[in-house]
PDB file of N, CA and C in Angstrom:
ATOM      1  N   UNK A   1     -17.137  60.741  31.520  1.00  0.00           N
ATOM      2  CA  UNK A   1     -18.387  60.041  31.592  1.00  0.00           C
ATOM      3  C   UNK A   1     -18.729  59.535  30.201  1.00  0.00           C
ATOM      4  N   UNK A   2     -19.254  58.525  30.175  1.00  0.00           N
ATOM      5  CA  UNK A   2     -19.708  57.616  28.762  1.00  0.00           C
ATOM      6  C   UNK A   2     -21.214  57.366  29.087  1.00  0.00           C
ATOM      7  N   UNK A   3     -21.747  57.793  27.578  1.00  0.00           N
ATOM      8  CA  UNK A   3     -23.330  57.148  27.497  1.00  0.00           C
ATOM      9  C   UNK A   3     -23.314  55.969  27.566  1.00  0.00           C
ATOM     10  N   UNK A   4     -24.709  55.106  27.987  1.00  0.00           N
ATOM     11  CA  UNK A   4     -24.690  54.121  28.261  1.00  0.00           C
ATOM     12  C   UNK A   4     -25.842  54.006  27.081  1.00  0.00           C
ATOM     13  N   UNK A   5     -25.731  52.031  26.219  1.00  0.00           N
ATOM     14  CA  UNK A   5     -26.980  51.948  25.569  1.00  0.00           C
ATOM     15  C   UNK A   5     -27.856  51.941  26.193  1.00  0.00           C
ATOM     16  N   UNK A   6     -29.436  51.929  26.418  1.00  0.00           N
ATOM     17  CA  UNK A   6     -30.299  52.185  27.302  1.00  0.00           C
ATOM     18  C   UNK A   6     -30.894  50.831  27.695  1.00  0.00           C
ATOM     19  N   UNK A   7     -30.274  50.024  28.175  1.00  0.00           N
ATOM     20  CA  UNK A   7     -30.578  48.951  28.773  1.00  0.00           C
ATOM     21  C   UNK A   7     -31.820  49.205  30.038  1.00  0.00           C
ATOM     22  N   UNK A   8     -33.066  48.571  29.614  1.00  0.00           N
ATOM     23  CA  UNK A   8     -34.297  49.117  30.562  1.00  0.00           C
ATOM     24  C   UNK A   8     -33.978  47.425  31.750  1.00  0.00           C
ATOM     25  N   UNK A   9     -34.329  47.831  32.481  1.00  0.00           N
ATOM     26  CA  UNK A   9     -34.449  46.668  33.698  1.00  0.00           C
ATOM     27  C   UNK A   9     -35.643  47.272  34.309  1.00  0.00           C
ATOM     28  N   UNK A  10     -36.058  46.205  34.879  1.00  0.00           N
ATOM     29  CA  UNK A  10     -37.676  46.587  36.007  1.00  0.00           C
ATOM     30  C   UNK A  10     -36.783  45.719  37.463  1.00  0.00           C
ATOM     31  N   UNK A  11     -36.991  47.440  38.483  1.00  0.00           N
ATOM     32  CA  UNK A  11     -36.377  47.280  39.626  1.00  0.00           C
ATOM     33  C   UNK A  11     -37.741  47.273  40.471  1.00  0.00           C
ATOM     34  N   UNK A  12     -37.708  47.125  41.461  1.00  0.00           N
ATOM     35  CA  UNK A  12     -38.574  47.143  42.739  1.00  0.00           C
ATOM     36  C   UNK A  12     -39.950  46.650  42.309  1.00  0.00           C
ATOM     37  N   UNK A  13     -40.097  45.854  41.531  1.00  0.00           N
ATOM     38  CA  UNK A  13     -41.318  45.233  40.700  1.00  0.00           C
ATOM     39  C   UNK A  13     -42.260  45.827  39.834  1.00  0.00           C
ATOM     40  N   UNK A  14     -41.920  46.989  39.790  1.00  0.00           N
ATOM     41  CA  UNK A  14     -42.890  47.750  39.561  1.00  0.00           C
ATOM     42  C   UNK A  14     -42.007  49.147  38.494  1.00  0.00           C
ATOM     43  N   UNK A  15     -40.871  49.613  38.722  1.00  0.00           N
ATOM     44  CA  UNK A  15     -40.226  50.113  38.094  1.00  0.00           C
ATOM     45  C   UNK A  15     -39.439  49.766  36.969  1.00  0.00           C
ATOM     46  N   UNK A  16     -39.390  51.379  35.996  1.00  0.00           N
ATOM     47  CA  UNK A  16     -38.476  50.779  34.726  1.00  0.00           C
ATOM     48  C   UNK A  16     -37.141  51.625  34.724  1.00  0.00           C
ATOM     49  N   UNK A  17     -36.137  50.786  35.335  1.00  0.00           N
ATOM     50  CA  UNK A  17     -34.648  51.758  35.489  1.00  0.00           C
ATOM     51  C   UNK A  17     -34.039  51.677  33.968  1.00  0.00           C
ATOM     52  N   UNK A  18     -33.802  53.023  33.504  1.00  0.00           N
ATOM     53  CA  UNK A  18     -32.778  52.927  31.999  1.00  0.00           C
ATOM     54  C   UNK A  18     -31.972  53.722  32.592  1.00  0.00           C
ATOM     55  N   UNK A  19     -30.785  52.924  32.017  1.00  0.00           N
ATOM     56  CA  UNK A  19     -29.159  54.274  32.613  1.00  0.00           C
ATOM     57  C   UNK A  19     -29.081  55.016  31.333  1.00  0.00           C
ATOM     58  N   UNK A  20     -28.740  56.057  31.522  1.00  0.00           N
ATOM     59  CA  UNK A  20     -28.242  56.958  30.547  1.00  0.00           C
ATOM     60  C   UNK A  20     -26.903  57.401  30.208  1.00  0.00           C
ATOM     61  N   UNK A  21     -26.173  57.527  31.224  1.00  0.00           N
ATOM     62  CA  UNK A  21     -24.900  57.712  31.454  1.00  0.00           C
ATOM     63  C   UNK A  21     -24.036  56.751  32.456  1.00  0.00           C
ATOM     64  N   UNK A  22     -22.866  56.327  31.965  1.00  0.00           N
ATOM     65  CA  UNK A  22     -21.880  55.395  33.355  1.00  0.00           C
ATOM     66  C   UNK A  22     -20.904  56.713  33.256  1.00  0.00           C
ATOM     67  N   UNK A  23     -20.123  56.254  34.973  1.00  0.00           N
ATOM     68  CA  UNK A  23     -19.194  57.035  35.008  1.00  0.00           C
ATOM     69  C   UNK A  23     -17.788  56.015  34.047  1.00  0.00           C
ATOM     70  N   UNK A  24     -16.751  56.651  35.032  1.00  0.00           N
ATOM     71  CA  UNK A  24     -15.008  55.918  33.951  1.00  0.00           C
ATOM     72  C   UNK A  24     -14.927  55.165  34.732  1.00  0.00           C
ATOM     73  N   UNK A  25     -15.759  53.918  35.468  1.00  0.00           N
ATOM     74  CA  UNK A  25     -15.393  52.366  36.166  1.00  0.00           C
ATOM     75  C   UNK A  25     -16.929  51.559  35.276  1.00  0.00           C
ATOM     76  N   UNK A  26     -17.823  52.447  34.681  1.00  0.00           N
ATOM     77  CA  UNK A  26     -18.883  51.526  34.295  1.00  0.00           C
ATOM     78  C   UNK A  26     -20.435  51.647  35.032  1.00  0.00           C
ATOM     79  N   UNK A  27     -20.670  52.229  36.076  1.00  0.00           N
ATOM     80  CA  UNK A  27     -21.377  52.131  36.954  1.00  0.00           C
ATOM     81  C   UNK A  27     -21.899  53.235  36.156  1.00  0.00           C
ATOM     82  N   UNK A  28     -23.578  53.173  36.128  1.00  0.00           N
ATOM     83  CA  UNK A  28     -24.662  54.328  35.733  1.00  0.00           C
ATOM     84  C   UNK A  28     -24.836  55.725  37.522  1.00  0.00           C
ATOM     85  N   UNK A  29     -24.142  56.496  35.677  1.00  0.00           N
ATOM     86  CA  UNK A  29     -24.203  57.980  37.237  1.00  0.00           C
ATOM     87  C   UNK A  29     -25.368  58.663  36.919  1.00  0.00           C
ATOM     88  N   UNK A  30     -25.947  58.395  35.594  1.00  0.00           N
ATOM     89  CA  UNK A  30     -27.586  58.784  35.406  1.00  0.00           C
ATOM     90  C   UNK A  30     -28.384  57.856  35.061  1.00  0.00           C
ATOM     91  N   UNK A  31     -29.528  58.353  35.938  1.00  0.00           N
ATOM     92  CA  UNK A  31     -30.416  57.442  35.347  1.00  0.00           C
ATOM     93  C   UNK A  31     -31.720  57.442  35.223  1.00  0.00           C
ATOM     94  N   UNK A  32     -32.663  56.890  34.579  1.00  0.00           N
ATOM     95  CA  UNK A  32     -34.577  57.660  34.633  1.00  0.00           C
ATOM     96  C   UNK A  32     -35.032  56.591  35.387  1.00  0.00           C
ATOM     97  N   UNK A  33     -35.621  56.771  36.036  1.00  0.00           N
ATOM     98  CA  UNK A  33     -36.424  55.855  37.095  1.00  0.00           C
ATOM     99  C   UNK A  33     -37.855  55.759  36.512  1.00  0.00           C
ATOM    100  N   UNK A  34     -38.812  55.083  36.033  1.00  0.00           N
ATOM    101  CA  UNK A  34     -40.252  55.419  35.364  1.00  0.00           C
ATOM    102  C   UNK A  34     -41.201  54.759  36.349  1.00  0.00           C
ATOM    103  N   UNK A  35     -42.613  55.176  36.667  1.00  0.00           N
ATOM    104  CA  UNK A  35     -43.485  54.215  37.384  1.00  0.00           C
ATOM    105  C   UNK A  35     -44.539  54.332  36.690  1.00  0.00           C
ATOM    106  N   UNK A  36     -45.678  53.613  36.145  1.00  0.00           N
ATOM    107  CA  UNK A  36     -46.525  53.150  35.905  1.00  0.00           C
ATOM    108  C   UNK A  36     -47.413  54.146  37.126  1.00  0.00           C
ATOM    109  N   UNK A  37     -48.828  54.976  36.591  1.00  0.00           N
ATOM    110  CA  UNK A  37     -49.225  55.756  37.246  1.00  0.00           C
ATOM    111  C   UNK A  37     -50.107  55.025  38.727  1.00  0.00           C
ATOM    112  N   UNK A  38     -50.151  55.346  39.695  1.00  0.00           N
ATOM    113  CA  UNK A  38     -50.664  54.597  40.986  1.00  0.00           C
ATOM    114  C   UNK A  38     -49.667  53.637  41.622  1.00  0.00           C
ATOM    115  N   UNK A  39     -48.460  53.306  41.301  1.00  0.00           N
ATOM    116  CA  UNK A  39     -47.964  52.246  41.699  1.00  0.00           C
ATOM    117  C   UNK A  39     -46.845  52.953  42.973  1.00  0.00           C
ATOM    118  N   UNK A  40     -46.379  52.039  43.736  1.00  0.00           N
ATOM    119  CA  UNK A  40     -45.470  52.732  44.940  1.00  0.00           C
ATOM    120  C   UNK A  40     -44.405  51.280  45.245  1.00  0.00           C
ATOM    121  N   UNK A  41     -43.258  52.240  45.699  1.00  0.00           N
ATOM    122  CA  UNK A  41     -42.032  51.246  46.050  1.00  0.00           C
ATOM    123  C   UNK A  41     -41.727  51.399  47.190  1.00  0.00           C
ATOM    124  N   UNK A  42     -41.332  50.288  47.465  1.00  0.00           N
ATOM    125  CA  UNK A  42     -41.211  49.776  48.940  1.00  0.00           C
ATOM    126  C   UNK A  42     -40.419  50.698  49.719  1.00  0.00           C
ATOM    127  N   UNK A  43     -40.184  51.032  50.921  1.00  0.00           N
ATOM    128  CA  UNK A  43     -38.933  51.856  51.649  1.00  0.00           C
ATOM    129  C   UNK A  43     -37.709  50.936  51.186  1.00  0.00           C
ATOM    130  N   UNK A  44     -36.517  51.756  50.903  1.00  0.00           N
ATOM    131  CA  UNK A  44     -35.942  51.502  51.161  1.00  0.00           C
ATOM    132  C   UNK A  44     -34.771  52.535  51.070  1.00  0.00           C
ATOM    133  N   UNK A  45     -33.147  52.620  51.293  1.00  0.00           N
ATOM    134  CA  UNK A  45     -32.241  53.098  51.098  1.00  0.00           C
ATOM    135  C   UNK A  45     -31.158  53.181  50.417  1.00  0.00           C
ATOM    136  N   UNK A  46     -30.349  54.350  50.300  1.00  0.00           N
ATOM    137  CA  UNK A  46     -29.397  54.450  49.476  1.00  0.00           C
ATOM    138  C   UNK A  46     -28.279  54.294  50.029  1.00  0.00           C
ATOM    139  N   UNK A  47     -27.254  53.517  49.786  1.00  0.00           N
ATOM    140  CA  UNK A  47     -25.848  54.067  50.465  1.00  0.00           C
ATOM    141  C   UNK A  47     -24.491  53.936  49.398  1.00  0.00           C
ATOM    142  N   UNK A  48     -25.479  54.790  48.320  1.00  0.00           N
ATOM    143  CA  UNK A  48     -24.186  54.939  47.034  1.00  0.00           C
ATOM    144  C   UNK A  48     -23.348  56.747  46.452  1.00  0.00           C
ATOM    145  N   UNK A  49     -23.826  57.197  47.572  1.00  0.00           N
ATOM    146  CA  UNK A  49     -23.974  58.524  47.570  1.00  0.00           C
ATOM    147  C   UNK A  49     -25.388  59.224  47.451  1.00  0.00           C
ATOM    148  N   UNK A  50     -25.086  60.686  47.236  1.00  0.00           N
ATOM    149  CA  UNK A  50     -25.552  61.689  47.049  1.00  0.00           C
ATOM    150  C   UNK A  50     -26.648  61.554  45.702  1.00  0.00           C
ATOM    151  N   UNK A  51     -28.142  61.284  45.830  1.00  0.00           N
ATOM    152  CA  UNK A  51     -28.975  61.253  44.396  1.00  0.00           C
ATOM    153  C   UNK A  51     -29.516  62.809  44.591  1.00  0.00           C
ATOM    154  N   UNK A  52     -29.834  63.443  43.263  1.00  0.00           N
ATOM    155  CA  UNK A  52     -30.510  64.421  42.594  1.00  0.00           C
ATOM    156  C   UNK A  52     -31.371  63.847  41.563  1.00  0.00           C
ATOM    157  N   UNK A  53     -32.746  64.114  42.288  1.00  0.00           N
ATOM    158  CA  UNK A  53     -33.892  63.884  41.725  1.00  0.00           C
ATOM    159  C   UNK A  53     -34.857  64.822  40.755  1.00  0.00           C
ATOM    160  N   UNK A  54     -35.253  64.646  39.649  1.00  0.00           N
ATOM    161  CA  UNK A  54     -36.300  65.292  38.684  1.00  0.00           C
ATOM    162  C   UNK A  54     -37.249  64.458  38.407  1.00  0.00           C
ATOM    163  N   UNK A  55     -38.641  65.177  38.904  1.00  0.00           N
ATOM    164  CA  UNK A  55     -39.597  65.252  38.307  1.00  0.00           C
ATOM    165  C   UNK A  55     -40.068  65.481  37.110  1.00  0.00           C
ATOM    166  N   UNK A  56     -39.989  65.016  36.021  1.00  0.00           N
ATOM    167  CA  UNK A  56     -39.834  64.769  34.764  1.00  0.00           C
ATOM    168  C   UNK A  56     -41.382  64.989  34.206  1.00  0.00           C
ATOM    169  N   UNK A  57     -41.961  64.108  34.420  1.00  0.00           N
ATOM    170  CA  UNK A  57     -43.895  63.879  34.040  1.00  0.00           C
ATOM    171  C   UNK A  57     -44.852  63.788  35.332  1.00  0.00           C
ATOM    172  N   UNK A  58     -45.698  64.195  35.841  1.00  0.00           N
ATOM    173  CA  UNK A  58     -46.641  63.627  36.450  1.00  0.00           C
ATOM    174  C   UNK A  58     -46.026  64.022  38.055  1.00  0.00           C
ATOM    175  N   UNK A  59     -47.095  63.456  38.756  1.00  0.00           N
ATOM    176  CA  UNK A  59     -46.910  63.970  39.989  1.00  0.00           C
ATOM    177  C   UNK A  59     -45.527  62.678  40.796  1.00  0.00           C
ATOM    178  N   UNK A  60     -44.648  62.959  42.052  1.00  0.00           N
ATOM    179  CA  UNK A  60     -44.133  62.112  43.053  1.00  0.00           C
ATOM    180  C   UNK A  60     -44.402  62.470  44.043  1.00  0.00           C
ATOM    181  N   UNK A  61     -44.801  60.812  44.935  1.00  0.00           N
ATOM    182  CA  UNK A  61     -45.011  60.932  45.999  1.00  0.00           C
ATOM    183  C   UNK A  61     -44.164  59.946  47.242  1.00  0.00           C
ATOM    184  N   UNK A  62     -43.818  61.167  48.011  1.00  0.00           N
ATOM    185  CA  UNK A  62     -42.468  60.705  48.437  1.00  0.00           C
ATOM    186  C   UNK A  62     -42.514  60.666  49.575  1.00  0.00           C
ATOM    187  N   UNK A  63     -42.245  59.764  50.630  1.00  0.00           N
ATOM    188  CA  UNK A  63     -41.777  59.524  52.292  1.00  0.00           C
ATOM    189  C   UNK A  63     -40.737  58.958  52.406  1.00  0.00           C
ATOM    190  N   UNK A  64     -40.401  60.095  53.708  1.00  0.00           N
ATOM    191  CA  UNK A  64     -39.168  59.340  54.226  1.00  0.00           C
ATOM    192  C   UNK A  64     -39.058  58.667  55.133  1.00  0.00           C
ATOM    193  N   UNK A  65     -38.177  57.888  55.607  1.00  0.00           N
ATOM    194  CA  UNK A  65     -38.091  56.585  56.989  1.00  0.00           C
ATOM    195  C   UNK A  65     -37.714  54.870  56.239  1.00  0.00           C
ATOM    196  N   UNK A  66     -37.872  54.433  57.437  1.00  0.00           N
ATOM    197  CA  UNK A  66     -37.992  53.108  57.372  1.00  0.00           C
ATOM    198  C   UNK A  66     -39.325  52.639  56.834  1.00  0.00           C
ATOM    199  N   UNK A  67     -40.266  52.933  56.704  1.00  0.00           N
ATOM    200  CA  UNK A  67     -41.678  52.234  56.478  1.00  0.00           C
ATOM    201  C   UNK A  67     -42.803  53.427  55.537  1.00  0.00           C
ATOM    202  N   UNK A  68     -43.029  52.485  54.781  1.00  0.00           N
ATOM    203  CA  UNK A  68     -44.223  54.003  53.742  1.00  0.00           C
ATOM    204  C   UNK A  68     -45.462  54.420  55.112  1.00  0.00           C
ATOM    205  N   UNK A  69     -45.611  55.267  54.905  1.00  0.00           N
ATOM    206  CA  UNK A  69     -46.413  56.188  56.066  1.00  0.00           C
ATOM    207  C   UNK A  69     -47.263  56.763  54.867  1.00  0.00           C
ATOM    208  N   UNK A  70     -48.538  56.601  54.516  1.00  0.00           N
ATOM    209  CA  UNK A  70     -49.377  57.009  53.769  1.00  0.00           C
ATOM    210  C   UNK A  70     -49.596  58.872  54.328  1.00  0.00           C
ATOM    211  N   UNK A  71     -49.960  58.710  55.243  1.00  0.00           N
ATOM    212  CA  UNK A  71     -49.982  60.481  56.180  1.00  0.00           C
ATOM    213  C   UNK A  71     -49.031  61.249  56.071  1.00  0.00           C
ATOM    214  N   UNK A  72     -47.794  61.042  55.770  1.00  0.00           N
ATOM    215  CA  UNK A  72     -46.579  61.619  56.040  1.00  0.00           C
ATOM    216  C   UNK A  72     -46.045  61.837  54.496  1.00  0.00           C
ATOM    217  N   UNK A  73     -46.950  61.362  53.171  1.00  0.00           N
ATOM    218  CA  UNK A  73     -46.210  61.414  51.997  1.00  0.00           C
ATOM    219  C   UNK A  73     -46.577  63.198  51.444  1.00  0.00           C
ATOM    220  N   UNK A  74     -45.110  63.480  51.000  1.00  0.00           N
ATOM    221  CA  UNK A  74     -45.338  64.594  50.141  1.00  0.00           C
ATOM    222  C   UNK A  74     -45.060  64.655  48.255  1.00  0.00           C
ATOM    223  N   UNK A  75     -46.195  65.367  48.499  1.00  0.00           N
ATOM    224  CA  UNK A  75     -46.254  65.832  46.779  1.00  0.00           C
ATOM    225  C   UNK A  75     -45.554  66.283  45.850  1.00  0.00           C
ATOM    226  N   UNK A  76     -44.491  66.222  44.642  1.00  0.00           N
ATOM    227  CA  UNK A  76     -43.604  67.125  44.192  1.00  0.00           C
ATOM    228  C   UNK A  76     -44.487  66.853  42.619  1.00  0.00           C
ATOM    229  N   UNK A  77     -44.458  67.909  42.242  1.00  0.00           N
ATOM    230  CA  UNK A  77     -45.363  67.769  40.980  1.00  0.00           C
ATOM    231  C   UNK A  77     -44.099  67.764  39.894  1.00  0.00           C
ATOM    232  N   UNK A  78     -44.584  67.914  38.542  1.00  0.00           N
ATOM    233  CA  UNK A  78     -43.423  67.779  36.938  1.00  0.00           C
ATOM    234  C   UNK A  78     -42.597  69.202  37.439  1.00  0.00           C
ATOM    235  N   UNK A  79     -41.371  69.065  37.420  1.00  0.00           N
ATOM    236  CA  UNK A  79     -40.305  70.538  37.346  1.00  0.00           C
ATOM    237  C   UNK A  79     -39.384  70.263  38.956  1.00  0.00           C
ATOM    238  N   UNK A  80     -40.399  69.803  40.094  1.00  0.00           N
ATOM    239  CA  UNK A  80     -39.371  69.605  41.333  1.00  0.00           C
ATOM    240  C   UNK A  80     -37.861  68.812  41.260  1.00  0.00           C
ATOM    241  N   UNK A  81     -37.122  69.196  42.111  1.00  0.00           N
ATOM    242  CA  UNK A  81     -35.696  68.880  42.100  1.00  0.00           C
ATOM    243  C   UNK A  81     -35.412  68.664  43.905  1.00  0.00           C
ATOM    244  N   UNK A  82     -35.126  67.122  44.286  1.00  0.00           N
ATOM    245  CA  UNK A  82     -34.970  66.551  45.302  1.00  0.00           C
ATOM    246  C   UNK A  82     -33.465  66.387  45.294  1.00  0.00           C
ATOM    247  N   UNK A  83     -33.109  66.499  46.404  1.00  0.00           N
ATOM    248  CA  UNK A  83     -31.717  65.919  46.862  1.00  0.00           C
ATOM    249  C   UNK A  83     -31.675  65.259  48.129  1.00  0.00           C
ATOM    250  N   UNK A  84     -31.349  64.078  47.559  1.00  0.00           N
ATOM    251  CA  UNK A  84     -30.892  62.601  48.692  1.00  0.00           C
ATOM    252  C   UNK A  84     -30.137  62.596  49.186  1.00  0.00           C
ATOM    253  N   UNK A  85     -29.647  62.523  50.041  1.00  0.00           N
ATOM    254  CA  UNK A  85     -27.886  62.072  50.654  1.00  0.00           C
ATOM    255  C   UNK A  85     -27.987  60.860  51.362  1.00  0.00           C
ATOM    256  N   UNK A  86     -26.738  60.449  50.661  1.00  0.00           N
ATOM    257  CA  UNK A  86     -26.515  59.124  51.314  1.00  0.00           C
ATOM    258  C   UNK A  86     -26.836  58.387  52.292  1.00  0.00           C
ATOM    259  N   UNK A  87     -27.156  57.194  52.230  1.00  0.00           N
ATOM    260  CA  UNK A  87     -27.742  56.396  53.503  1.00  0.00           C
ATOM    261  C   UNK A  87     -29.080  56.821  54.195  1.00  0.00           C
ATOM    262  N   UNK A  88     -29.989  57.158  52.872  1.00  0.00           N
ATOM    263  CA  UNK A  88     -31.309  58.411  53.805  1.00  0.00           C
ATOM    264  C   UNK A  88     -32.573  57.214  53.339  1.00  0.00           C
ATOM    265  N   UNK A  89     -32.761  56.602  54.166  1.00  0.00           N
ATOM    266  CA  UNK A  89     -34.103  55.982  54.095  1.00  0.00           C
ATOM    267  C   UNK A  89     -35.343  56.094  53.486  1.00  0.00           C
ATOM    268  N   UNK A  90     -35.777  55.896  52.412  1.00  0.00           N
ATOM    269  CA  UNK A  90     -36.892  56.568  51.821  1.00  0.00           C
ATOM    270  C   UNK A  90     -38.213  55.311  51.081  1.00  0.00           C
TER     271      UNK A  90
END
């Protein structure tokens, strides 16, 4: 695995993706996801594998499915550790 320089991009309009690490083809196998406090991203899915998530600062609020469901979101405060698997709608 190779560090990556920290090239920031703003994904889902609202997010600031920096990679931290690529694997040995180039592709970022880490990475910090940041949001601006109040802001929310759209549903959508993964189908690049397996993500492991940290809660780093501040609270996440997270649903799963096809569509954000305000009723159905749960709370993971700074220290939680999520695991995604592939192709999981969120």
């Amino acid at each position: 695995m190779q560090t990556a320089d920290p090239p920031n991009q703003t994904v889902y309009d609202v997010a600031t993706l920096t990679q931290l690490a690529l694997d040995a083809e180039g592709k970022p196998s880490v990475i910090q996801l940041s949001l601006p406090d109040g802001e929310e991203i759209a549903a959508h899915g993964t189908d690049s594998g397996l993500r492991l998530i940290t809660v780093v600062t501040g609270d996440l609020y997270w649903g799963d499915g096809d569509a954000v469901d305000p009723a159905a979101k749960m709370i993971y405060p700074t220290g939680s550790v999520l695991m995604l698997p592939s192709i999981t709608p969120h």
